[in-house]
C-alpha atoms as a PDB file:
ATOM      1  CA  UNK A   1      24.047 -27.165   3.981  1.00  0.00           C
ATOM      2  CA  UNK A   2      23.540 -30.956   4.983  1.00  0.00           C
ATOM      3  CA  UNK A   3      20.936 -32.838   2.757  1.00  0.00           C
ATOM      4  CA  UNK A   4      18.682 -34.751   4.333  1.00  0.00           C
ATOM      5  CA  UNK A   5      17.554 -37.957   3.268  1.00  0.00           C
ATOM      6  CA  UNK A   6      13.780 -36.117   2.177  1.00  0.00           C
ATOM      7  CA  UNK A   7      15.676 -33.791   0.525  1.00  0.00           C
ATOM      8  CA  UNK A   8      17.695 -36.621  -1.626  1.00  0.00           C
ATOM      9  CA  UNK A   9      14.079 -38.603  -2.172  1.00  0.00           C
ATOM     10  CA  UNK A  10      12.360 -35.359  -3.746  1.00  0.00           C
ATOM     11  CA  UNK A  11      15.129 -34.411  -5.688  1.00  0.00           C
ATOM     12  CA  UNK A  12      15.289 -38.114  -7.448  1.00  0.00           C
ATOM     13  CA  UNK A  13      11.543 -38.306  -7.346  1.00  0.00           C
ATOM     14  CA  UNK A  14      11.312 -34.842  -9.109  1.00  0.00           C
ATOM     15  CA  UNK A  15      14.021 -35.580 -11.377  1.00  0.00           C
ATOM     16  CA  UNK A  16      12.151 -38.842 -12.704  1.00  0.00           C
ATOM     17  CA  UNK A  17       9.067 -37.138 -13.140  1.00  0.00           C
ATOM     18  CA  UNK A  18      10.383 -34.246 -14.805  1.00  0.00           C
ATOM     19  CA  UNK A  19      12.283 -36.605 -17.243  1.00  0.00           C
ATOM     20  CA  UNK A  20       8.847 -38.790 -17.966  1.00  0.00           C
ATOM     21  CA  UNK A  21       7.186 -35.385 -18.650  1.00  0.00           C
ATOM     22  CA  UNK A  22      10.064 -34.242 -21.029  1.00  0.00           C
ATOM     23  CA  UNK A  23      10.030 -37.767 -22.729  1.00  0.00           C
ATOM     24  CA  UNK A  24       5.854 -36.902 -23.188  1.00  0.00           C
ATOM     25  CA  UNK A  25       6.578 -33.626 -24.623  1.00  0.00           C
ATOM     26  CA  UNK A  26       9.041 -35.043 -27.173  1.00  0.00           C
ATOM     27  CA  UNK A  27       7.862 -38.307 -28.297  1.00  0.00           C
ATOM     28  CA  UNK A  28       5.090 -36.329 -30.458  1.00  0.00           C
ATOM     29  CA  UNK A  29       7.870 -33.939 -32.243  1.00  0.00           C
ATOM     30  CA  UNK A  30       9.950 -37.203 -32.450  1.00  0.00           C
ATOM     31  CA  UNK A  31       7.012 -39.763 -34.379  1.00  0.00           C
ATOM     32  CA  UNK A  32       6.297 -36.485 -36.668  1.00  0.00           C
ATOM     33  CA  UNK A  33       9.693 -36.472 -37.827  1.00  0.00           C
ATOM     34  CA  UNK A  34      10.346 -39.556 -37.962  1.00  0.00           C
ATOM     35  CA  UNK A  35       7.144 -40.724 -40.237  1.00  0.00           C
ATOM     36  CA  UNK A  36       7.776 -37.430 -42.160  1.00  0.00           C
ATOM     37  CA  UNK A  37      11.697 -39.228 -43.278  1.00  0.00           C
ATOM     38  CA  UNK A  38      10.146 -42.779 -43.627  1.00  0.00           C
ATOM     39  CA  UNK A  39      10.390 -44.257 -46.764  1.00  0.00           C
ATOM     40  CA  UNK A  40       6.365 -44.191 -48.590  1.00  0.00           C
ATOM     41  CA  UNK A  41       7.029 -48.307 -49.306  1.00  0.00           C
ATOM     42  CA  UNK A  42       7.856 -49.078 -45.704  1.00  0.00           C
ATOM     43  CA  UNK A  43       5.567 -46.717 -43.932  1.00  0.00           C
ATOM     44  CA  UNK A  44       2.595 -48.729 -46.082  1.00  0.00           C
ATOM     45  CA  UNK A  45       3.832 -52.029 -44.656  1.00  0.00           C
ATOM     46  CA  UNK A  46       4.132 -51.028 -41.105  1.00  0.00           C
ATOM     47  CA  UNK A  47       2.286 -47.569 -40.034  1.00  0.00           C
ATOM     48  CA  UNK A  48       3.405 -47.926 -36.470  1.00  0.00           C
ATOM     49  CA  UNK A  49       7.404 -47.964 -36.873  1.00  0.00           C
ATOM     50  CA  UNK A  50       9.178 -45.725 -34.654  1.00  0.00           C
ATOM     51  CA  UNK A  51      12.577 -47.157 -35.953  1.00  0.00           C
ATOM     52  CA  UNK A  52      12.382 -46.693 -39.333  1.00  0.00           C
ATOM     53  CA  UNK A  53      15.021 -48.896 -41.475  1.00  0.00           C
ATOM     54  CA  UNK A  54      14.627 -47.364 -44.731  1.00  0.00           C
ATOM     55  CA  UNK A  55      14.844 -43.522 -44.994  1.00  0.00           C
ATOM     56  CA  UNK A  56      13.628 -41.349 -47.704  1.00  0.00           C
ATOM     57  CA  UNK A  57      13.435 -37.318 -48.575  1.00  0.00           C
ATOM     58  CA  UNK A  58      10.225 -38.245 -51.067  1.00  0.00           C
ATOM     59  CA  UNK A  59       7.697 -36.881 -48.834  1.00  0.00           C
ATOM     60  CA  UNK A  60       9.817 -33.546 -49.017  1.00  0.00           C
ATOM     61  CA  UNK A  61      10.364 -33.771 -52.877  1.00  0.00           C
ATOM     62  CA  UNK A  62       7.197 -34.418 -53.519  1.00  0.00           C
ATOM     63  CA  UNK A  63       5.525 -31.297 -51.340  1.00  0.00           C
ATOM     64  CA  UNK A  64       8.387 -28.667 -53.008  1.00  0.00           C
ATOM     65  CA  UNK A  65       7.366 -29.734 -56.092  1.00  0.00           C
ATOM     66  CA  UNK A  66       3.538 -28.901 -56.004  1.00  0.00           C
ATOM     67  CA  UNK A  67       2.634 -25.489 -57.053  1.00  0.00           C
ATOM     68  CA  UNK A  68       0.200 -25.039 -54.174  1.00  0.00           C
ATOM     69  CA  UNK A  69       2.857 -25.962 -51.183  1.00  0.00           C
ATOM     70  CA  UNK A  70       5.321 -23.446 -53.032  1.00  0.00           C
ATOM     71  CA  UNK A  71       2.364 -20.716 -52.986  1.00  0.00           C
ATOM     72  CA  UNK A  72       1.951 -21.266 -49.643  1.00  0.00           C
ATOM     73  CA  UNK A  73       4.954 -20.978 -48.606  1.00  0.00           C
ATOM     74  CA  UNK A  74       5.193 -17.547 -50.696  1.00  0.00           C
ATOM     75  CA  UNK A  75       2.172 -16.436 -49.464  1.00  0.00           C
ATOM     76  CA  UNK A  76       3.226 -16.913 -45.420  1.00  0.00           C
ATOM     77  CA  UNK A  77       7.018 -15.624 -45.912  1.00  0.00           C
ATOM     78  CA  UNK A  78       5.358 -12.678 -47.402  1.00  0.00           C
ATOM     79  CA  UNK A  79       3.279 -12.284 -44.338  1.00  0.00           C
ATOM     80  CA  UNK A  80       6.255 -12.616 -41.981  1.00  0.00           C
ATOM     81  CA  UNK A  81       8.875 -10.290 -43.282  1.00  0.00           C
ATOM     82  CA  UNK A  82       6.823  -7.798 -44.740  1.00  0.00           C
ATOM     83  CA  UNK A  83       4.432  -7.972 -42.357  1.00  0.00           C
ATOM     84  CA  UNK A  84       6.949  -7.934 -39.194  1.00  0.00           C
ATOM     85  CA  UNK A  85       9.089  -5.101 -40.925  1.00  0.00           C
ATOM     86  CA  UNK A  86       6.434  -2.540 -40.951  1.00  0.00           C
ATOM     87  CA  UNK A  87       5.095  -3.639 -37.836  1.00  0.00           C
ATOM     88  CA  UNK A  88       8.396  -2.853 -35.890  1.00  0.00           C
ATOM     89  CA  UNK A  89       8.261   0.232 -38.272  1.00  0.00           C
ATOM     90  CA  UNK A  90       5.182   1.521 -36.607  1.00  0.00           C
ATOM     91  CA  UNK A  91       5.437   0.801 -33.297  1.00  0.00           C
ATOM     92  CA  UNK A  92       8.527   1.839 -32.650  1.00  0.00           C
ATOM     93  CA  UNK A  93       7.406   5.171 -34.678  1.00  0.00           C
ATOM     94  CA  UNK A  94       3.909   5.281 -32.218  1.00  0.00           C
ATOM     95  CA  UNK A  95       6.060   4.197 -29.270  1.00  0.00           C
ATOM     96  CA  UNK A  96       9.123   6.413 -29.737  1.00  0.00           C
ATOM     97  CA  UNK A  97       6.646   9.026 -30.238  1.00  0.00           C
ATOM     98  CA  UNK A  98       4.585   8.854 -26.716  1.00  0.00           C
ATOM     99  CA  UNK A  99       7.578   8.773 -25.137  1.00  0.00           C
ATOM    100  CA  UNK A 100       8.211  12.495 -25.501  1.00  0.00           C
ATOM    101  CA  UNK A 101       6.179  13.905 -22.816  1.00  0.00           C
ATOM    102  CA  UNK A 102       5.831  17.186 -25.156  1.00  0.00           C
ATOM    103  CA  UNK A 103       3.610  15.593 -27.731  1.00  0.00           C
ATOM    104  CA  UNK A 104       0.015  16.759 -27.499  1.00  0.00           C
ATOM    105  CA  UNK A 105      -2.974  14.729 -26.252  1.00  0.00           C
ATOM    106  CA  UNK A 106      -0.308  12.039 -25.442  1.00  0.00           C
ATOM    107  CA  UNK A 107      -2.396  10.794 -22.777  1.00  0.00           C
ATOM    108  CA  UNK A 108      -5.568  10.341 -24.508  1.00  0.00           C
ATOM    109  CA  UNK A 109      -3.556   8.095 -27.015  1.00  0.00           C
ATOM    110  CA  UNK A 110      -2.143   6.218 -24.457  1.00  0.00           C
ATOM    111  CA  UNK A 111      -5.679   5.920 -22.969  1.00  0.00           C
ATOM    112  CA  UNK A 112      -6.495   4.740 -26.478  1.00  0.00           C
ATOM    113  CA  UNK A 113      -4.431   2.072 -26.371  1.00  0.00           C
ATOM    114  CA  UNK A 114      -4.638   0.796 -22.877  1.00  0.00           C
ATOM    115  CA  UNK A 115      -8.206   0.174 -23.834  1.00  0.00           C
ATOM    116  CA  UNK A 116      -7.712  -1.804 -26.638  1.00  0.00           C
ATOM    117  CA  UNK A 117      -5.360  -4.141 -24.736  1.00  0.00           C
ATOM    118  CA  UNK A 118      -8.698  -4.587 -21.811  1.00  0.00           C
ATOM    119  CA  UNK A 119     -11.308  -4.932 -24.811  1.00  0.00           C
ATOM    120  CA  UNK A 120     -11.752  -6.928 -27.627  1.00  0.00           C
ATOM    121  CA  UNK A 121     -14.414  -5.726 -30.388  1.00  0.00           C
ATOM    122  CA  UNK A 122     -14.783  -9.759 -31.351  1.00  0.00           C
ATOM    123  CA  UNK A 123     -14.692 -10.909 -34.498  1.00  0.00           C
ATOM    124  CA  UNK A 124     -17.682  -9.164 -36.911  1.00  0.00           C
ATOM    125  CA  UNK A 125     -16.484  -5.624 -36.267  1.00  0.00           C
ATOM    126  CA  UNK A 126     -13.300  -6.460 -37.866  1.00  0.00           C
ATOM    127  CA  UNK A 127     -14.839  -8.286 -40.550  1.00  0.00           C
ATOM    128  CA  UNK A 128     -16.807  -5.392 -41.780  1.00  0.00           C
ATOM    129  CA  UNK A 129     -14.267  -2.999 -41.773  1.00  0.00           C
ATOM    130  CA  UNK A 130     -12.051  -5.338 -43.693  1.00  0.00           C
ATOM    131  CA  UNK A 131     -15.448  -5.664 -45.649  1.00  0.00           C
ATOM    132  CA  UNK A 132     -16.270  -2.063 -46.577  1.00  0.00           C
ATOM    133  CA  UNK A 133     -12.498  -1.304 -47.049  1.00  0.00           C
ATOM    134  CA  UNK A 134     -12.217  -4.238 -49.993  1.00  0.00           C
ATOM    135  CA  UNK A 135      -9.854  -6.331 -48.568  1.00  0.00           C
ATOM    136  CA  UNK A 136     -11.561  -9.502 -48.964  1.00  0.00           C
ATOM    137  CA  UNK A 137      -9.176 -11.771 -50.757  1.00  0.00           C
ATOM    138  CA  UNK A 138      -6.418  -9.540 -49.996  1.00  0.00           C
ATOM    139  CA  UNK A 139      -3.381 -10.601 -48.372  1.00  0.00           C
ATOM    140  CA  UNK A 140      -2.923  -7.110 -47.295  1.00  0.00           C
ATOM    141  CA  UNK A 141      -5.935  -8.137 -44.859  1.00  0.00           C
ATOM    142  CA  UNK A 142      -3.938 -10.273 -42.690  1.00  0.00           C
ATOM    143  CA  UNK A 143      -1.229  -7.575 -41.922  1.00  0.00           C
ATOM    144  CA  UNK A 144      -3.441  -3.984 -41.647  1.00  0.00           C
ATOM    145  CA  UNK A 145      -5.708  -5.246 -38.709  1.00  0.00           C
ATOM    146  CA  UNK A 146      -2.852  -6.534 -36.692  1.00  0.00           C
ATOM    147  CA  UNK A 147       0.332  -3.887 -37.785  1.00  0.00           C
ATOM    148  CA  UNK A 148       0.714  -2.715 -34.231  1.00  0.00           C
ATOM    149  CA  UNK A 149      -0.077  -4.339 -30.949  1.00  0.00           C
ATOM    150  CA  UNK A 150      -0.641  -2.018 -27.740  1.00  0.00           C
ATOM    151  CA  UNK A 151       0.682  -4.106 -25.424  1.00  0.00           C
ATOM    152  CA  UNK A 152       3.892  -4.337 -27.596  1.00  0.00           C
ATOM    153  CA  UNK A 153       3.749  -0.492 -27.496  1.00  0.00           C
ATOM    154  CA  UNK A 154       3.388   0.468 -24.122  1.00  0.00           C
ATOM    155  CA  UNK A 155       6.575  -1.940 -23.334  1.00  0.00           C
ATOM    156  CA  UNK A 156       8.197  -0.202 -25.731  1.00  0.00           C
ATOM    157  CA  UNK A 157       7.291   2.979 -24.755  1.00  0.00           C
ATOM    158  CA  UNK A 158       8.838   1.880 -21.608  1.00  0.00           C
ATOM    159  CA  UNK A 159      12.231   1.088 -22.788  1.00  0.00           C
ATOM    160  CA  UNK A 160      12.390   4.414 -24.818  1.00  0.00           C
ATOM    161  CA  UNK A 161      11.379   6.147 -21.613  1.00  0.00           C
ATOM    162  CA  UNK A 162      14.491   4.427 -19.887  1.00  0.00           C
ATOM    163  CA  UNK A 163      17.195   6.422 -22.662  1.00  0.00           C
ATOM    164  CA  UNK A 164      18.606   9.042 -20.923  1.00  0.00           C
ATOM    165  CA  UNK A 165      17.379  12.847 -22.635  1.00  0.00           C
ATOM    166  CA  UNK A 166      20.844  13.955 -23.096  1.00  0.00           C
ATOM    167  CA  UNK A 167      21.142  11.834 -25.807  1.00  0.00           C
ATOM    168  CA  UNK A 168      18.701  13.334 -27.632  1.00  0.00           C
ATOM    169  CA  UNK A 169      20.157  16.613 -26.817  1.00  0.00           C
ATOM    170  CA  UNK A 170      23.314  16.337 -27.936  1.00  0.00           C
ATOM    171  CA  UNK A 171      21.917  14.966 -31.212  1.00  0.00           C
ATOM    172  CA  UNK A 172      19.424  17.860 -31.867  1.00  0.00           C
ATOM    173  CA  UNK A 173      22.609  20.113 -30.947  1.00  0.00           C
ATOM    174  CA  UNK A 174      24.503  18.530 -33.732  1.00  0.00           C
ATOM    175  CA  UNK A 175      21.254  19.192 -35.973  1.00  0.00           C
ATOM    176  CA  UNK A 176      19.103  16.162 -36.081  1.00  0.00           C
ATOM    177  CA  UNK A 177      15.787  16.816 -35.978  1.00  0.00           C
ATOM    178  CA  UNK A 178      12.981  13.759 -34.595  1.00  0.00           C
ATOM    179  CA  UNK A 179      13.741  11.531 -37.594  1.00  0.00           C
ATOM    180  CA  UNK A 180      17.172  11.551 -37.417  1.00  0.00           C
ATOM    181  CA  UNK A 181      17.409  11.386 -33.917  1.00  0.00           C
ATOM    182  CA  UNK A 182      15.415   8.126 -34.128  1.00  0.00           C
ATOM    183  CA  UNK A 183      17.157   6.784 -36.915  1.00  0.00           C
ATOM    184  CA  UNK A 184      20.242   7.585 -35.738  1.00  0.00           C
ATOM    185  CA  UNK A 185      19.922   7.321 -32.160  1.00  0.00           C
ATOM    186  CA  UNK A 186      16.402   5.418 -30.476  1.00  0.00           C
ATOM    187  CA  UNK A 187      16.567   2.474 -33.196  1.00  0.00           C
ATOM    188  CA  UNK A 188      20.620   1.726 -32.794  1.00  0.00           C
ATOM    189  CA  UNK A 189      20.169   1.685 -28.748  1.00  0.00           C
ATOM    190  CA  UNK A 190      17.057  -0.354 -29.154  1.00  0.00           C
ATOM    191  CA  UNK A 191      18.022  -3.721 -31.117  1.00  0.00           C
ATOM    192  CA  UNK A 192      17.396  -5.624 -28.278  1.00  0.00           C
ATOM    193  CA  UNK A 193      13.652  -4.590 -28.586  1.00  0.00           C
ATOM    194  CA  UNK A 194      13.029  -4.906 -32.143  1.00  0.00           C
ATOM    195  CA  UNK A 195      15.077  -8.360 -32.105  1.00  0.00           C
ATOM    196  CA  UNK A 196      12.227  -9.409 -29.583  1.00  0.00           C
ATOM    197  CA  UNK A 197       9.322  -7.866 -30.255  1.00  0.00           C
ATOM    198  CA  UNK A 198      10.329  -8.528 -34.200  1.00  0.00           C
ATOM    199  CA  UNK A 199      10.278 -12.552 -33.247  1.00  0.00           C
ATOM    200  CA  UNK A 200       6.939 -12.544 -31.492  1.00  0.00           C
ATOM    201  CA  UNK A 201       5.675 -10.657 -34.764  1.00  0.00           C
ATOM    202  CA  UNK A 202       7.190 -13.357 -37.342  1.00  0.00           C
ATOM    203  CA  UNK A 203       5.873 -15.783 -35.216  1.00  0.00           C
ATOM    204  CA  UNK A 204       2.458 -14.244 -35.312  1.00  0.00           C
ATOM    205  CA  UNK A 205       2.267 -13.490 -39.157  1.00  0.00           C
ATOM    206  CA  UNK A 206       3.947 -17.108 -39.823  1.00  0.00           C
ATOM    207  CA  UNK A 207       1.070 -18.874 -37.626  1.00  0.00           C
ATOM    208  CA  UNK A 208      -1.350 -16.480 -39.191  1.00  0.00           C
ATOM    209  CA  UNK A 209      -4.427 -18.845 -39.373  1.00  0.00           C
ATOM    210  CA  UNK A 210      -7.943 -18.102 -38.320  1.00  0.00           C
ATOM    211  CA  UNK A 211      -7.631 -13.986 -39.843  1.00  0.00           C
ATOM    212  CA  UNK A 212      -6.783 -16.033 -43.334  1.00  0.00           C
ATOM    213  CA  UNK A 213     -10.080 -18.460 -42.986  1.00  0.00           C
ATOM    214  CA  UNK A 214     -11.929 -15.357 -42.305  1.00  0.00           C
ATOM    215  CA  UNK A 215     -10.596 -13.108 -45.281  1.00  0.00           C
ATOM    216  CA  UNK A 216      -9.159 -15.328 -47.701  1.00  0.00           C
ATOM    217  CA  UNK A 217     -11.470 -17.412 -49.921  1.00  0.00           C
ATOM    218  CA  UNK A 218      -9.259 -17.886 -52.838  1.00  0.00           C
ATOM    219  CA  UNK A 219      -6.770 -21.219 -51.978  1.00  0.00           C
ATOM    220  CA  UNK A 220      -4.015 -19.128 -54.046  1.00  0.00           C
ATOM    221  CA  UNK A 221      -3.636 -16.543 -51.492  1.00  0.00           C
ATOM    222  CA  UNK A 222      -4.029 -18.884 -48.311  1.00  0.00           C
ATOM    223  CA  UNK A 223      -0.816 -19.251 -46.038  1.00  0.00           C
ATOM    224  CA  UNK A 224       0.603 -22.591 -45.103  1.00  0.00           C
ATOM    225  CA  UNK A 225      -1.089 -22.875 -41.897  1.00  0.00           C
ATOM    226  CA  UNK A 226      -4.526 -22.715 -43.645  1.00  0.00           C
ATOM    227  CA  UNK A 227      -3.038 -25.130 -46.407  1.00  0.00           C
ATOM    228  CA  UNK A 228      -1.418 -27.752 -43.493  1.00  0.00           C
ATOM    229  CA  UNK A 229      -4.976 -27.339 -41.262  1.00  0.00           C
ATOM    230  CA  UNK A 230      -7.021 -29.005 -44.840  1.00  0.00           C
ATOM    231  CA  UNK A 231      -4.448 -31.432 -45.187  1.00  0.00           C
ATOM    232  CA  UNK A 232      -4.290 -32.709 -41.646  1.00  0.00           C
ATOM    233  CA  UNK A 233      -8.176 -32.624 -41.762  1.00  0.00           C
ATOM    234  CA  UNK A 234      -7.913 -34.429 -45.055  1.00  0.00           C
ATOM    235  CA  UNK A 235      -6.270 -34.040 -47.805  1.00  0.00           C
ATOM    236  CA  UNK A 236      -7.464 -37.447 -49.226  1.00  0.00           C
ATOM    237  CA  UNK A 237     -11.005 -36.167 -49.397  1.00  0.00           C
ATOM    238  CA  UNK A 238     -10.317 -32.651 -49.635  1.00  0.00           C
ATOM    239  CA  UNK A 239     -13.135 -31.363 -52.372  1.00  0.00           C
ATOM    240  CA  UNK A 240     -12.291 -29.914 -55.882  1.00  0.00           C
ATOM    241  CA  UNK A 241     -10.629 -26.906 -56.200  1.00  0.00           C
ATOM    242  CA  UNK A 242      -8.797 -26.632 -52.628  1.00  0.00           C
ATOM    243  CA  UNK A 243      -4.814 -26.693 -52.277  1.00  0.00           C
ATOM    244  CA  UNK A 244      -4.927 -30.126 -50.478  1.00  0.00           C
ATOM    245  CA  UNK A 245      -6.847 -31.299 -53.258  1.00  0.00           C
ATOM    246  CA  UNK A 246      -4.573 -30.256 -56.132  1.00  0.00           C
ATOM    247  CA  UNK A 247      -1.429 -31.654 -53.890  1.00  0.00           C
ATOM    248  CA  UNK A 248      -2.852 -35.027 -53.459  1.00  0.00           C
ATOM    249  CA  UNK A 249      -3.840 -35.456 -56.807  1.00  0.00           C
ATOM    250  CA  UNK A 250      -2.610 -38.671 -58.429  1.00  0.00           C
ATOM    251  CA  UNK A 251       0.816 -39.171 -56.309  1.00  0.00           C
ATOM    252  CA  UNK A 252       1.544 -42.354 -55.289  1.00  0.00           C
ATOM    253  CA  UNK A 253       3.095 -41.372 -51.141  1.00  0.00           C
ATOM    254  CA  UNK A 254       1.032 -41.807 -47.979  1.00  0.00           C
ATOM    255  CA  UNK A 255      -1.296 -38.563 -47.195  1.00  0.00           C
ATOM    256  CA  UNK A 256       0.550 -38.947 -43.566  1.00  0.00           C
ATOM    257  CA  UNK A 257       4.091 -39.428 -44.317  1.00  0.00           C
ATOM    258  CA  UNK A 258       2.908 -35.932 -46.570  1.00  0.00           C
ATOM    259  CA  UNK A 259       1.145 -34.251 -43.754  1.00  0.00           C
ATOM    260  CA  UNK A 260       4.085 -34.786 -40.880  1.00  0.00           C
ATOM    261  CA  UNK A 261       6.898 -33.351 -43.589  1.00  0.00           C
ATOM    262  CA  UNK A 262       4.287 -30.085 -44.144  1.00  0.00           C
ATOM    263  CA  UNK A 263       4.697 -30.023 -40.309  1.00  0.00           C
ATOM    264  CA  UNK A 264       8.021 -30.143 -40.432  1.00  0.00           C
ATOM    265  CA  UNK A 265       8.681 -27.615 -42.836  1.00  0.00           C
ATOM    266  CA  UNK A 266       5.954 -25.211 -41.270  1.00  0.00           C
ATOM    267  CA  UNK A 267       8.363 -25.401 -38.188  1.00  0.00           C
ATOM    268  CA  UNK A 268      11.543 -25.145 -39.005  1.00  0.00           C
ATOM    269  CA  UNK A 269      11.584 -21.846 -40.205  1.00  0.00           C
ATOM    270  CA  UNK A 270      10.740 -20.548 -36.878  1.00  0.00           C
ATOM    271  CA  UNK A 271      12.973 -22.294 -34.740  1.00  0.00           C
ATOM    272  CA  UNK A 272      15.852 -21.509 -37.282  1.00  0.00           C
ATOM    273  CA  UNK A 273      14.882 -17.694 -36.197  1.00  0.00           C
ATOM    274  CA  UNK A 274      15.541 -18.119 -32.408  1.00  0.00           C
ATOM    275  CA  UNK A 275      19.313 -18.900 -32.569  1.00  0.00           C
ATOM    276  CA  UNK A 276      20.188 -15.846 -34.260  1.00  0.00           C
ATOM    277  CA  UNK A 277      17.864 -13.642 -31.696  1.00  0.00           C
ATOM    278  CA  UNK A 278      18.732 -15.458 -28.921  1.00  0.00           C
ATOM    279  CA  UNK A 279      21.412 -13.108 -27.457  1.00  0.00           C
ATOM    280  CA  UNK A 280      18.948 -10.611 -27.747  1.00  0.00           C
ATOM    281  CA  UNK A 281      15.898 -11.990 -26.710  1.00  0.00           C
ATOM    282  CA  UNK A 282      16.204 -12.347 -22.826  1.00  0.00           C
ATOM    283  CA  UNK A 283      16.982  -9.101 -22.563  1.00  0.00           C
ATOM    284  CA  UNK A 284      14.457  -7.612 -24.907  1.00  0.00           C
ATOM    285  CA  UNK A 285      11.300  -9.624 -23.899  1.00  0.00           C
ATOM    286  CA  UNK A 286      11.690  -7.372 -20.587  1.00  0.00           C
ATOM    287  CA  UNK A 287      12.181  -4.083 -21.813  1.00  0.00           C
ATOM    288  CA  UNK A 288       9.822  -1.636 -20.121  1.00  0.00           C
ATOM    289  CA  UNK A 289       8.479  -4.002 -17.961  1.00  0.00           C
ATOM    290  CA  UNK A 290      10.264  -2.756 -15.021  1.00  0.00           C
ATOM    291  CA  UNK A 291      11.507   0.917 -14.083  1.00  0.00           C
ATOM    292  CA  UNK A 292      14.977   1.226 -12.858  1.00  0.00           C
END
């Protein structure tokens, strides 16, 4: 095919304006990490550096030595393996489940949970059932209202429609009952599932924010988003009693260079995730989704 000259102007013109637009999107992620390795003297002297010429870890020393980062830290690592282990537990249970067309009232449950995916009860319904179950001030309450999703369940419902029966023949031939033949069969063909639907799950329990301001009143038991969202409000001024205010206490580094190395550190853990899911992930984020 000939290019034109049109063709050669919108290529170059959509090249430069995708590059500007990619420069916008990382010059925030770029000044956070920056400030957040800035040494505390220099950062004083000029706020504004994007070059810094002295680099320092004391923002990060300073935050892993506070008892309150550490719990929060605790608190949200809890939250995202626990919680995403026994959320891929039961859904693939509830999903491998309603895939077997001889399962009674299977149709009213999935009727169940289509309708939870087209309404949403809001946010006081929840609350009293967390409420009247004593949850308050549990951590347990940011993991039981969300353990299953029914979107995440009808697309794996999907994909565990799309295993061929034989399988499960053979295996119940060899004398596996249900649990063994999803133990030893469903869950082994379906890694490419769980490695998905298990990263949008940590990523959900790790970003776990407004559930926590709702349920969680004691600052011991808050995760680190709740922690970061007080400091970046501000931890200078945070009142008596709070995490931010027990962190800030008496230390002699910048409340900024402090807040852009808690962003860091909230990050990293996530994007460490995706490398090792990667292979998986393509493939898995589409499972169910389309019927061959």
């Amino acid at each position: 095919m000939v290019e034109h000259k049109g063709d050669r102007t919108f290529n170059v013109v959509n090249m430069l304006l995708l590059t500007v637009i990619g420069l916008v999107t990382l010059f925030p992620m770029y000044y956070v990490l920056v400030v957040s390795f800035t040494d505390p003297s220099e950062f004083i002297r000029n706020k504004a550096t994007l070059f810094p010429q002295k680099w320092s870890l004391d923002s990060y020393k300073y935050l892993l030595s506070t008892d309150a980062f550490i719990r929060a830290i605790g608190n949200s690592a809890f939250l995202a393996t626990v919680g995403t282990a026994l959320s891929l537990l039961v859904t693939s249970c509830l999903s491998y489940a309603l895939s077997r067309r001889r399962l009674q009232g299977r149709r009213f449950i999935l009727l169940l949970i289509l309708l939870t995916t087209l309404f949403n009860p809001g946010i006081i319904p929840p609350y009293l059932l967390i409420r009247d179950l004593h949850l308050i001030n549990s951590i347990w309450s940011l993991i039981l209202p969300v353990l299953t999703s029914g979107w995440y369940v009808l697309l794996m419902k999907g994909f565990f429609d799309s295993i061929p029966p034989s399988l499960e023949e053979a295996a119940r031939i060899d004398g596996s009952n249900d649990i063994g033949v999803w133990w030893r069969i469903i869950l082994p063909l379906s890694l490419p599932s769980l490695a998905a639907f298990g990263l949008f799950y940590a990523v959900a329990y790790w970003n776990t924010f407004f559930t926590a301001l709702l349920y969680i009143n004691d600052f011991n038991k808050q995760p680190l988003q709740v922690l970061l969202q007080n400091m970046l409000i501000d931890s200078s001024t945070a009142s008596g009693g709070t995490a931010a205010a027990e962190m800030t206490a008496e230390q002699q580094i910048p409340s900024e260079t402090l807040k852009m190395a808690a962003v860091v550190i909230a990050t990293v853990p996530i994007l460490m995730v995706y490398p090792f899911l990667q292979k998986h992930f393509a493939k898995g984020a589409m499972v169910g989704s389309v019927k061959e």
